[in-house]
Every structure is written in C-alpha cells, then in structure tokens.
N, C-alpha and C. Protein backbone atom coordinates (compact mmCIF):
# COMPACT_ATOMS: atom_id res chain seq x y z
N UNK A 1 7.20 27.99 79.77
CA UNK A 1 6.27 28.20 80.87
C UNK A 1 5.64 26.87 81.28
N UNK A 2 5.79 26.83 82.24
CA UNK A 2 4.73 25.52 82.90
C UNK A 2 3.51 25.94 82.65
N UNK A 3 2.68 24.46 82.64
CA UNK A 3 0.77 24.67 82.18
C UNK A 3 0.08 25.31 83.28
N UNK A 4 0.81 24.54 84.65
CA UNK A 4 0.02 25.32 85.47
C UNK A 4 -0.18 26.89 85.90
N UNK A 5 1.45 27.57 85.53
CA UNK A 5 1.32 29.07 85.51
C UNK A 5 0.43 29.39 84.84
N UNK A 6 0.55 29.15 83.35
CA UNK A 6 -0.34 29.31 82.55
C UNK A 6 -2.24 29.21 82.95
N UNK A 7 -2.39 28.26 83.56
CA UNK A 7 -3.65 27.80 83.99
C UNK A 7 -3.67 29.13 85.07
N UNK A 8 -2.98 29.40 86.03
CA UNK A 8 -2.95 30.42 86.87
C UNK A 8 -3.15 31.71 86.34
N UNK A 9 -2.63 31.92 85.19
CA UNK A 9 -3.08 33.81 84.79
C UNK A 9 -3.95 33.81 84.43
N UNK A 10 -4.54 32.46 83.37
CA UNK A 10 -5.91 32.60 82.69
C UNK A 10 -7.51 32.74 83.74
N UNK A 11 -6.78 32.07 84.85
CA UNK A 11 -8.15 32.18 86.16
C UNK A 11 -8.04 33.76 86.50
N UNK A 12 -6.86 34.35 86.60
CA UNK A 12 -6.87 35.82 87.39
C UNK A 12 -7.49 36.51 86.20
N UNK A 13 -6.92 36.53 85.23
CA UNK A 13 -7.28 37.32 83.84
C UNK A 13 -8.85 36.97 83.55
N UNK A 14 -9.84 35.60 83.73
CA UNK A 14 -11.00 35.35 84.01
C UNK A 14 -11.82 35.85 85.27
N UNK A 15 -11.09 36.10 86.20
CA UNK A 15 -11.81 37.11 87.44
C UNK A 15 -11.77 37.87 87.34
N UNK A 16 -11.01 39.16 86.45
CA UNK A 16 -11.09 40.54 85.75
C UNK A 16 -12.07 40.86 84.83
N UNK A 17 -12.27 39.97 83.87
CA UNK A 17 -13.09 39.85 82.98
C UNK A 17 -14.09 40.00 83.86
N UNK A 18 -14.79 38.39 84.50
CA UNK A 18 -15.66 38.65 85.48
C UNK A 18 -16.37 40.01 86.47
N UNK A 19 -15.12 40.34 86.91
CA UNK A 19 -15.30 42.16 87.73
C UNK A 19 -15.99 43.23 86.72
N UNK A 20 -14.81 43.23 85.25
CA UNK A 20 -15.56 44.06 84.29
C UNK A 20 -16.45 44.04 84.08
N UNK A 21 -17.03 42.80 83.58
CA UNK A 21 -18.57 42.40 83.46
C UNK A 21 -19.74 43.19 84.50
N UNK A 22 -19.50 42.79 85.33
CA UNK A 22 -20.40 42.63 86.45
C UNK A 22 -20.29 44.88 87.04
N UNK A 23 -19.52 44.96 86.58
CA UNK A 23 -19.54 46.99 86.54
C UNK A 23 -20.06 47.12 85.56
N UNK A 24 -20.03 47.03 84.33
CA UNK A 24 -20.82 47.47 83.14
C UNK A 24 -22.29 47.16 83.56
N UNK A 25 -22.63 45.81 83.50
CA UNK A 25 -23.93 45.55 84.14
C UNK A 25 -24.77 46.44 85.13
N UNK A 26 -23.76 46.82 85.79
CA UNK A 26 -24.41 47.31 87.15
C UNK A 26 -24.42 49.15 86.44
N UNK A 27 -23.20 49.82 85.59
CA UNK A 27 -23.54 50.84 84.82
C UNK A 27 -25.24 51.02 84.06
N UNK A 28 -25.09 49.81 82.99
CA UNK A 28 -26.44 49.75 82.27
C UNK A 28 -27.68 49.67 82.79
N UNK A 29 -27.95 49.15 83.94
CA UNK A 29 -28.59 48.76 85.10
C UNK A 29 -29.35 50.45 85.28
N UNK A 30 -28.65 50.68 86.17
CA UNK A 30 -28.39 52.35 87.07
C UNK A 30 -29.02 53.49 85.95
N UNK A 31 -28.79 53.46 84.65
CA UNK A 31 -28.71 54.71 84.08
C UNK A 31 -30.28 54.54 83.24
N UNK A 32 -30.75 54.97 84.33
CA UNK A 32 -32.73 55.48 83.86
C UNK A 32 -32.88 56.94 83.14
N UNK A 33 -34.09 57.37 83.41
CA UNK A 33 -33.79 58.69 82.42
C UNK A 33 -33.64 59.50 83.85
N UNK A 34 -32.33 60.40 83.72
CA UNK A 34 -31.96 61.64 84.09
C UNK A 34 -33.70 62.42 85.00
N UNK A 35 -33.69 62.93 85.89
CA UNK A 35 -34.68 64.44 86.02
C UNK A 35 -33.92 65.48 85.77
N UNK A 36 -34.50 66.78 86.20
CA UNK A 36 -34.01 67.99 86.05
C UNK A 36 -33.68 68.46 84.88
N UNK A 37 -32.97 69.27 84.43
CA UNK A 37 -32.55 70.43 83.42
C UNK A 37 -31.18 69.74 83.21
N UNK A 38 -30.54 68.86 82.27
CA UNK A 38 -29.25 69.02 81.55
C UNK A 38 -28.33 69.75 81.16
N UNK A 39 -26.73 69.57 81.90
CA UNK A 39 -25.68 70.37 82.23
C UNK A 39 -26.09 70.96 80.95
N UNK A 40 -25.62 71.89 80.86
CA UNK A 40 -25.27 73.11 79.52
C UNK A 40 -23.76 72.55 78.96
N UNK A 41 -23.24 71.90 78.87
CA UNK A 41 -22.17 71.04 78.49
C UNK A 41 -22.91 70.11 77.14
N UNK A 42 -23.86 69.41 78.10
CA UNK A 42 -24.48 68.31 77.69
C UNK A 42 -25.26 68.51 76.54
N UNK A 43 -25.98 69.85 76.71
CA UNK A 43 -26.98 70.16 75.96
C UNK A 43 -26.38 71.39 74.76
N UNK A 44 -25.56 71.27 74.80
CA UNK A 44 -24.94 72.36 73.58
C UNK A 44 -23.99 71.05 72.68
N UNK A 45 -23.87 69.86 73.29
CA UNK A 45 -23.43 68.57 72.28
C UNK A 45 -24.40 68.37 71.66
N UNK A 46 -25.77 68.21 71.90
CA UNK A 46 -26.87 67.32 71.38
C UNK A 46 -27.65 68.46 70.39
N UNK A 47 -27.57 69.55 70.69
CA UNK A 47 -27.64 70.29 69.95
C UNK A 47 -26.89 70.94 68.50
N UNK A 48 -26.12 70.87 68.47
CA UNK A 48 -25.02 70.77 67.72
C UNK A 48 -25.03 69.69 66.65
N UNK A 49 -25.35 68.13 67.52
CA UNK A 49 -25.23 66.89 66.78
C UNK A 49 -27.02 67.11 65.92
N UNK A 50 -27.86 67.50 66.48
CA UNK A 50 -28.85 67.34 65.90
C UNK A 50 -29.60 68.17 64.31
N UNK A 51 -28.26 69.04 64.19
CA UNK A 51 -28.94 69.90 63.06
C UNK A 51 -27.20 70.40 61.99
N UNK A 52 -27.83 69.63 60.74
CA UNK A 52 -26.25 69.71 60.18
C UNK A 52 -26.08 70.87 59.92
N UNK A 53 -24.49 71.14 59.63
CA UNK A 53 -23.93 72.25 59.82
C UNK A 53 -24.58 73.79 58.76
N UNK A 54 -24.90 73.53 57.75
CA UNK A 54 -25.41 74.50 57.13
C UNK A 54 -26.90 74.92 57.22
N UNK A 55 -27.76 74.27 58.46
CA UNK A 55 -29.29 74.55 58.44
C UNK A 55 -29.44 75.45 59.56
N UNK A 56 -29.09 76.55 59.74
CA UNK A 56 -29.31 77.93 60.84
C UNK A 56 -30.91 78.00 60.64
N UNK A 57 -31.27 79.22 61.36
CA UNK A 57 -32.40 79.71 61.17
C UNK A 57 -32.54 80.12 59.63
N UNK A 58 -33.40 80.23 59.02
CA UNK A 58 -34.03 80.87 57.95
C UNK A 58 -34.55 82.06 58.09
N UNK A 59 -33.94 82.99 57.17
CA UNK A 59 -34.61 84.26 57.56
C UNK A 59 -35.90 84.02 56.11
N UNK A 60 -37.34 84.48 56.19
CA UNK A 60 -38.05 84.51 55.30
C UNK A 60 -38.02 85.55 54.30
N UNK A 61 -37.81 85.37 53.05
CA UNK A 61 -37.52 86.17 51.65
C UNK A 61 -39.11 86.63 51.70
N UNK A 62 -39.96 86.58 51.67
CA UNK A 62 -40.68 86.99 51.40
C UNK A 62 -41.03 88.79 52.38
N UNK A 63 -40.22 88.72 52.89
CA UNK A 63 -40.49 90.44 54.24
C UNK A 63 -39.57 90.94 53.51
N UNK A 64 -38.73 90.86 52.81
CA UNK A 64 -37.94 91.93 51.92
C UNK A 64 -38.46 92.30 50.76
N UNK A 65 -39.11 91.36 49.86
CA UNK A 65 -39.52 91.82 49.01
C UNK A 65 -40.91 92.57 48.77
N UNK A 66 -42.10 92.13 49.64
CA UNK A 66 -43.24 92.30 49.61
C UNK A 66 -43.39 93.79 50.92
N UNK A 67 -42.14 94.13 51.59
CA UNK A 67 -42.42 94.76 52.39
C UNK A 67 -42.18 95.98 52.23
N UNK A 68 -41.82 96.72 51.62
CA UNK A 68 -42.00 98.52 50.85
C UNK A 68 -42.81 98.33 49.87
C-alpha cells in the first residue's frame, strides 16, 4: 500500500470517529429526566431488577397462629 492511501483511510476513519463522537454527545446532552408515567415495558424491567428473585410479598405468621 502506498503511505498516502494509507494517510487517506485514517482521515475518513478519523471523520467517523469524529461524527460518532459528536452523536453520543449530543445523546448524553438531550436525555434529562423523562415527565409523565413510564412505558409499562420500562417499568416492569426496573421492577423486576430491583427486588431479588426470592423476596415476594410476605405474608405475616403471626394471623395464623394468634387468629382462632
């Protein structure tokens, strides 16, 4: 390969980079907090993630035994 091809992809492949950059930025930028009520998609993930798998509700032992 000649240097200069070489010199040539690394500038295009550096203006991609560049583009990427400059969208992420402008992503991170943009994303404030949400208003409204959260898809039901959204909110049955975070829910899910927030409580490990074996901690359901508790039913209280104490109404079975103390209660007849």
């Amino acid at each position: 390969m000649n240097l200069n091809t070489i010199l040539e992809e690394l500038r295009r492949e550096r203006e991609q980079i560049d583009e990427a950059i400059l969208s992420l930025e402008r992503l991170a930028a943009g994303s404030g907090p949400r208003r409204g009520r959260p898809p039901a998609w959204l909110k049955a993930q975070k829910s899910n993630k927030a409580r490990p798998q074996g901690a359901g509700k508790e039913q209280p032992a104490t109404k079975t035994a103390a209660g007849d």
